[in-house]
Protein backbone atom coordinates (compact mmCIF):
# COMPACT_ATOMS: atom_id res chain seq x y z
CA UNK A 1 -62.89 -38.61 71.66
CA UNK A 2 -60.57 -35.70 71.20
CA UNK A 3 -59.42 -33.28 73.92
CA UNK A 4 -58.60 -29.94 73.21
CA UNK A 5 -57.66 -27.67 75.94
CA UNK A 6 -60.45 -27.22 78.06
CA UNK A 7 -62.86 -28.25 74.85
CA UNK A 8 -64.21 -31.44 74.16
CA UNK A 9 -64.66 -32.50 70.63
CA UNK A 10 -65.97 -35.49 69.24
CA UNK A 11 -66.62 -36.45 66.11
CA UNK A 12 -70.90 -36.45 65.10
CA UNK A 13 -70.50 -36.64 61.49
CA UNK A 14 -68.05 -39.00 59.36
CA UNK A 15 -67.04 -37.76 55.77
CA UNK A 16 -69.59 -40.17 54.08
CA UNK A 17 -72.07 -39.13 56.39
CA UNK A 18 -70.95 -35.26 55.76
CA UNK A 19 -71.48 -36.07 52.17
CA UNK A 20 -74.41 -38.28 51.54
CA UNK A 21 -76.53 -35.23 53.44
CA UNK A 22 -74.90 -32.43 51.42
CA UNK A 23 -75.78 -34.57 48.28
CA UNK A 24 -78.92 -35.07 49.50
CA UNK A 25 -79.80 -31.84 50.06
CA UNK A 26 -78.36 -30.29 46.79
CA UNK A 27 -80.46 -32.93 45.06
CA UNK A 28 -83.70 -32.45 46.44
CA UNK A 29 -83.53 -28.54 46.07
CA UNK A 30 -82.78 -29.11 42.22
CA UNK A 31 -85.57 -32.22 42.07
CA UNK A 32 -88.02 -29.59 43.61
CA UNK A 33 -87.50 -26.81 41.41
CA UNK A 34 -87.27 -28.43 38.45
CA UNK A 35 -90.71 -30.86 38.92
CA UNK A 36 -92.18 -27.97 39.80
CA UNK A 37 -91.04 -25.95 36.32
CA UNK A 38 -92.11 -29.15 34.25
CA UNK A 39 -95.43 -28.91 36.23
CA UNK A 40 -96.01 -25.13 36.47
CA UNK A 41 -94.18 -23.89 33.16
CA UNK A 42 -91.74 -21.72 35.24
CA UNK A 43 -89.98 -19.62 32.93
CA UNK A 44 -86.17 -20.27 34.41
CA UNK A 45 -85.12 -22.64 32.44
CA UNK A 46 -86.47 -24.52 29.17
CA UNK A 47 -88.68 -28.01 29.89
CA UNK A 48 -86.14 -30.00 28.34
CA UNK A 49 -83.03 -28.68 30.38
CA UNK A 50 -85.58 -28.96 33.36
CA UNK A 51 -86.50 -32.87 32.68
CA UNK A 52 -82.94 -34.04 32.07
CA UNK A 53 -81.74 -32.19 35.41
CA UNK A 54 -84.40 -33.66 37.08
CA UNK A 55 -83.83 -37.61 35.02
CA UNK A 56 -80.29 -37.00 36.46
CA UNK A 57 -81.12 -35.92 40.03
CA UNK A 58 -83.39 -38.85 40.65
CA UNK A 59 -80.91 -41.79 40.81
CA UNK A 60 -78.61 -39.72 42.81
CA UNK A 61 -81.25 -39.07 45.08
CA UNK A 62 -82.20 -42.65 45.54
CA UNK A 63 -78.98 -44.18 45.74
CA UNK A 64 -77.80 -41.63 48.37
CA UNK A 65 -81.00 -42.67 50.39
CA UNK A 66 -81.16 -46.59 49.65
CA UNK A 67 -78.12 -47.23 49.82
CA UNK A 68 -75.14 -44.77 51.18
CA UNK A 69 -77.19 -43.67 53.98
CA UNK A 70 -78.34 -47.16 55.22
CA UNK A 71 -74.61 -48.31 54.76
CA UNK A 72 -73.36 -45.06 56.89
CA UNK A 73 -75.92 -46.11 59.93
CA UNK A 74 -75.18 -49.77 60.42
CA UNK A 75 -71.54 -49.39 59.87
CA UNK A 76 -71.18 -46.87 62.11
CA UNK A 77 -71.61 -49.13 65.32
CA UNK A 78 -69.83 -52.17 66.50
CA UNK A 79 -70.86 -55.20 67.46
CA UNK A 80 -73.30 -58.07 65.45
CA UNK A 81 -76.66 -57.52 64.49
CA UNK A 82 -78.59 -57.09 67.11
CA UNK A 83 -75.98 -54.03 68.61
CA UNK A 84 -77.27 -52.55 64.89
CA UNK A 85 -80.27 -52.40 65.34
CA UNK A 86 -80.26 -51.17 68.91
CA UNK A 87 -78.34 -48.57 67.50
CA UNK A 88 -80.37 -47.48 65.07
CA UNK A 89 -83.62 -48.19 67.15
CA UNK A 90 -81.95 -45.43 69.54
CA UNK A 91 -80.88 -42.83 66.90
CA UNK A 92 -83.34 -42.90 64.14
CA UNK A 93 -86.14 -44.57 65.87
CA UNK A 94 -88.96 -42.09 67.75
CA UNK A 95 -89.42 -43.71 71.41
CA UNK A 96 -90.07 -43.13 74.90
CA UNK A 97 -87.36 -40.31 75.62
CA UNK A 98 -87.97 -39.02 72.39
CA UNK A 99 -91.51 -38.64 73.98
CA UNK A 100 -90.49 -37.01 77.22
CA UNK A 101 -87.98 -34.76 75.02
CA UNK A 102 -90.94 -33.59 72.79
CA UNK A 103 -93.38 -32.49 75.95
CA UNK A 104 -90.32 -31.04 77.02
CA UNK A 105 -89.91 -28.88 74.25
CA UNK A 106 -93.54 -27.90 73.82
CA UNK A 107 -93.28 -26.53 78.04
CA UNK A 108 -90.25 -24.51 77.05
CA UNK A 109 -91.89 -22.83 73.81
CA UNK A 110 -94.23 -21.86 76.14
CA UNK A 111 -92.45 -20.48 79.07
CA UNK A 112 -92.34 -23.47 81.15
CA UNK A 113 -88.77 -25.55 81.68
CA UNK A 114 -85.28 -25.26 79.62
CA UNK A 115 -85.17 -26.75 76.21
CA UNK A 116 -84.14 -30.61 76.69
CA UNK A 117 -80.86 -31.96 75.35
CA UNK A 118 -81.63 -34.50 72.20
CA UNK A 119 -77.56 -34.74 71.73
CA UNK A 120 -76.62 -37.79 74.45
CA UNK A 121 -72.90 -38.47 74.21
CA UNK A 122 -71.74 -41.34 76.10
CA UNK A 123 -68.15 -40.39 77.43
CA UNK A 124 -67.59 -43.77 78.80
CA UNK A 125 -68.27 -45.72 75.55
CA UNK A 126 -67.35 -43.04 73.51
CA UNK A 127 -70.15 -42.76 70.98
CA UNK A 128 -73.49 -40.74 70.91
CA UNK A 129 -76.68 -42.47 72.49
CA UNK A 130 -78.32 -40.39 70.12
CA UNK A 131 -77.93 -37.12 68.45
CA UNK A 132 -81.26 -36.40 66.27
CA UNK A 133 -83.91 -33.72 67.69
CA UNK A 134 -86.74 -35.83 68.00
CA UNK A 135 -89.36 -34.20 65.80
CA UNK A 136 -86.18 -35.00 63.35
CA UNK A 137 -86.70 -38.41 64.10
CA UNK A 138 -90.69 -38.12 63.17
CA UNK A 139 -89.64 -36.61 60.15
CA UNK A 140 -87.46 -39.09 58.84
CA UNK A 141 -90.21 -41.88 58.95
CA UNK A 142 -92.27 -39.63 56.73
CA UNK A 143 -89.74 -38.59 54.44
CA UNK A 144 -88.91 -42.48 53.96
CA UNK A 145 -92.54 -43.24 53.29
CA UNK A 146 -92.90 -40.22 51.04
CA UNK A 147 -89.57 -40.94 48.80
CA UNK A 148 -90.91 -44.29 48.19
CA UNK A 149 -94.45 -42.93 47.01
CA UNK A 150 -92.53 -40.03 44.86
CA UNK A 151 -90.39 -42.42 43.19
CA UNK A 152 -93.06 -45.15 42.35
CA UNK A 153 -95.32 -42.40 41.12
CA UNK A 154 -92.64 -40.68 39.31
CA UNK A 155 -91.77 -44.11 37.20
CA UNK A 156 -94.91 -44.23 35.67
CA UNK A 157 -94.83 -40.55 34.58
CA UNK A 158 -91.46 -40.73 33.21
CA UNK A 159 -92.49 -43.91 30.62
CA UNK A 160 -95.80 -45.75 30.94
CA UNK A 161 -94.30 -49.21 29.89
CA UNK A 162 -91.00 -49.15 32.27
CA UNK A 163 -89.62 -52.52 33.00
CA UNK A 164 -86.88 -53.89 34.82
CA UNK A 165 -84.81 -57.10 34.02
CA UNK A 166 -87.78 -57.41 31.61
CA UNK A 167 -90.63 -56.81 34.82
CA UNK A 168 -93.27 -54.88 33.56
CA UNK A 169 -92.91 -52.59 36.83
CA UNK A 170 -94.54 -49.47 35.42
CA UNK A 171 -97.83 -51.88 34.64
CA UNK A 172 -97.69 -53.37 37.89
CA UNK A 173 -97.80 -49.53 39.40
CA UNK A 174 -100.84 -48.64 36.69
CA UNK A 175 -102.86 -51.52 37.95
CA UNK A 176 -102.59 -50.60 41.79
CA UNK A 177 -103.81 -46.95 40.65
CA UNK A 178 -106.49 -48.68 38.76
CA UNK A 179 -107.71 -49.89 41.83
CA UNK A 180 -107.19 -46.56 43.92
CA UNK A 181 -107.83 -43.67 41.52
CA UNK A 182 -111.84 -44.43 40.43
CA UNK A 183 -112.57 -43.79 44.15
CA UNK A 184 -111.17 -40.32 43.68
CA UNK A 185 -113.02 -39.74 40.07
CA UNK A 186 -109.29 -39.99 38.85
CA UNK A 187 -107.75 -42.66 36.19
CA UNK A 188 -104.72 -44.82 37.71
CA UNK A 189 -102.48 -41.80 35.53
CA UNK A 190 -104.13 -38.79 36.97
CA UNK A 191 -103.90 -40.36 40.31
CA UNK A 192 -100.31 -40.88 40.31
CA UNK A 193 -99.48 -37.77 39.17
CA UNK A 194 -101.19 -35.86 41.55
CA UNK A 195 -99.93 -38.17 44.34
CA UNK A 196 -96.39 -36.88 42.66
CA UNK A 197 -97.33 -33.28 42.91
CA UNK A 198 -98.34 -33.99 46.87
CA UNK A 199 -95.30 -36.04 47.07
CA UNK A 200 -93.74 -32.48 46.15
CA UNK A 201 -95.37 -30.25 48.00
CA UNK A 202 -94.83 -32.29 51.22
CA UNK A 203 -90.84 -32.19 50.76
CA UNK A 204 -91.55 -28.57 50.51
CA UNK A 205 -93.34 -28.64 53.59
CA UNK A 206 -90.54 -30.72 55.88
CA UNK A 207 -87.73 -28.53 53.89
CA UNK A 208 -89.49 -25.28 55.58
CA UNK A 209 -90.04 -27.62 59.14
CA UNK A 210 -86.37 -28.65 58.87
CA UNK A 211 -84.36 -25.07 58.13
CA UNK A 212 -87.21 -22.28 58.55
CA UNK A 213 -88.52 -23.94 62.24
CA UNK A 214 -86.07 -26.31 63.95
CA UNK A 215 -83.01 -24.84 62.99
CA UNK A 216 -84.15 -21.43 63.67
CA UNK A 217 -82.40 -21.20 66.98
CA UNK A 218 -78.90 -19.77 66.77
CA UNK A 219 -77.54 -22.12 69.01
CA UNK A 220 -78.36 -25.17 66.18
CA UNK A 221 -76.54 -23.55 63.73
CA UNK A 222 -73.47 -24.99 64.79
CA UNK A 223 -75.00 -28.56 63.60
CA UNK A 224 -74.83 -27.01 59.88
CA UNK A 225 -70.99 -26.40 60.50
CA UNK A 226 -71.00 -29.88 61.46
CA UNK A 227 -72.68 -31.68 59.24
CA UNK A 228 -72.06 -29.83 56.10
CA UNK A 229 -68.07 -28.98 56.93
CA UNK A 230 -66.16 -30.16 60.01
CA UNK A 231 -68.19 -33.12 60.87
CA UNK A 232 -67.57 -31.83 65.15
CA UNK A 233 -69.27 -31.00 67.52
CA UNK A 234 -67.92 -29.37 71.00
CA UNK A 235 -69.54 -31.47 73.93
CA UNK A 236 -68.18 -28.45 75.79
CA UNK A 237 -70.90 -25.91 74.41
CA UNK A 238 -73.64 -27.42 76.89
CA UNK A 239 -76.81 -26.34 74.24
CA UNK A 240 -78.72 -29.19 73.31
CA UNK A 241 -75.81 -31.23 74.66
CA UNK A 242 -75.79 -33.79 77.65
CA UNK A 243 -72.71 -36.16 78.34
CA UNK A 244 -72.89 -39.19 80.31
CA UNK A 245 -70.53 -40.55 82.72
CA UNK A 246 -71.02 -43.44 85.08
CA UNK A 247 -73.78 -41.58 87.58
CA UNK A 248 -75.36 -40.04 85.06
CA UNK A 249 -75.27 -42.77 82.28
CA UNK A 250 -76.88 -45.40 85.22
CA UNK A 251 -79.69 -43.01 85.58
CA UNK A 252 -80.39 -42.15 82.04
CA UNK A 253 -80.44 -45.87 81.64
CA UNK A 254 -82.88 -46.40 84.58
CA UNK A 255 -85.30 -43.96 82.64
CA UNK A 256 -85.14 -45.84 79.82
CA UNK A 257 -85.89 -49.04 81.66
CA UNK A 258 -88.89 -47.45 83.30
CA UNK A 259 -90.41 -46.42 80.58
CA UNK A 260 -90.09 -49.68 79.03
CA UNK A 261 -91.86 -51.67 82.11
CA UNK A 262 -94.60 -49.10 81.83
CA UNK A 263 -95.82 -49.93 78.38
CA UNK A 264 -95.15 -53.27 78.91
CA UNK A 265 -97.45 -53.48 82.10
CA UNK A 266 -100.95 -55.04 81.63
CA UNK A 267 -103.70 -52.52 81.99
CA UNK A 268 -105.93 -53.09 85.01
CA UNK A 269 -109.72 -52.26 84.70
């Protein structure tokens, strides 16, 4: 933790992390417009510069996802497994105070109670608790589930026979579709591509949730300067922002705990 005058700054974003989300987002932006010019006939740019840009964006997008991103959270905290996965059971992981957080929020939109803090720095430790708004944290469960569906759909519309290390992958995909798509009056194809288009229209969908909605207050903006440039955030500007010290950290942990015990109490009749 770095002091500054009377400021406190920490850092919330590494480089890597500052960069796999920029990627990310430039990626997705492009992957949306152009599947939706191949699929619409938009007249911005010809099919075939749309289908290469969008052949190119793909692997970027997956590899930021599958494999920078997953390599960012479990090296960014100490300690052996299990400290990993409490760490990323805490950050990226929707749970109790995630919960409280959420009611929280929906009593402030409507009059009722200040807007909770979802940024929980640990002064004593020196690391964030956790740092994601929790409908965030919602969000990036679906987003996982839907990248997976986009990209299985999207190998069998790119080439029918794909195959990997000689694994006829793109049949395997076919055959679950021919198992799906007759329920819907589809064929497997059909199926898959308009699970693709939905696929689509659902990153569409969290893109508005995640700029148009959450972000909307002024006070978040300072997360974009974050997490797109200077990778800080001032624990000093108290908005969304709680720092724990001793006191503070016992009782935060003593919520925790109690919320735990509850769900894990047996239900009398």
């Amino acid at each position: 933790m770095k002091t500054r005058k009377n400021e406190t700054v920490v850092e919330r974003y590494t480089v890597l992390d500052r960069a796999a989300h920029t990627i990310h987002a430039f990626a997705m932006v492009l992957l949306i417009l152009t599947g939706l010019k191949i699929y619409a006939g938009w007249d911005f740019m010809s099919f075939h510069n749309a289908r290469a840009l969008h052949m190119i964006m793909v692997p970027i997008l997956l590899a930021v996802n599958w494999i920078i991103i997953p390599y960012n959270i479990f090296s960014s905290s100490k300690g052996g497994v299990r400290n990993k996965i409490e760490h990323f059971m805490d950050h990226y992981i929707f749970g109790p105070e995630d919960a409280k957080r959420t009611v929280a929020i929906l009593k402030n939109f409507f009059g009722k109670g200040e807007y909770p803090a979802f940024s929980i720095y640990d002064k004593e430790e020196g690391h964030y608790k956790t740092k994601l708004h929790p409908v965030m944290k919602i969000l990036i469960v679906l987003e996982g589930t839907a990248l997976f569906l986009i990209a299985v759909s999207g190998i069998v519309l790119y080439k029918l026979d794909w195959a990997l290390f000689g694994l006829p992958v793109a049949s395997w995909i076919l055959s679950i579709g021919d198992l799906i798509g007759p329920a819907l009056g589809l064929s497997s194809l059909q199926f898959f591509r308009m699970l693709h288009l939905l696929m689509t229209y659902w990153f569409v969908f969290e893109l508005v949730i995640h700029v148009g909605i959450l972000e909307f207050d002024p006070h978040v903006w300072k997360y974009y300067k974050a997490i797109f440039w200077t990778g800080k955030e001032d624990l000093s500007d108290k908005h969304f922002v709680k720092v724990l010290n001793k006191s503070s950290k016992k009782t935060y942990q003593d919520n925790e705990r109690s919320w735990s015990d509850a769900e894990k109490a047996p239900v009398k009749d």
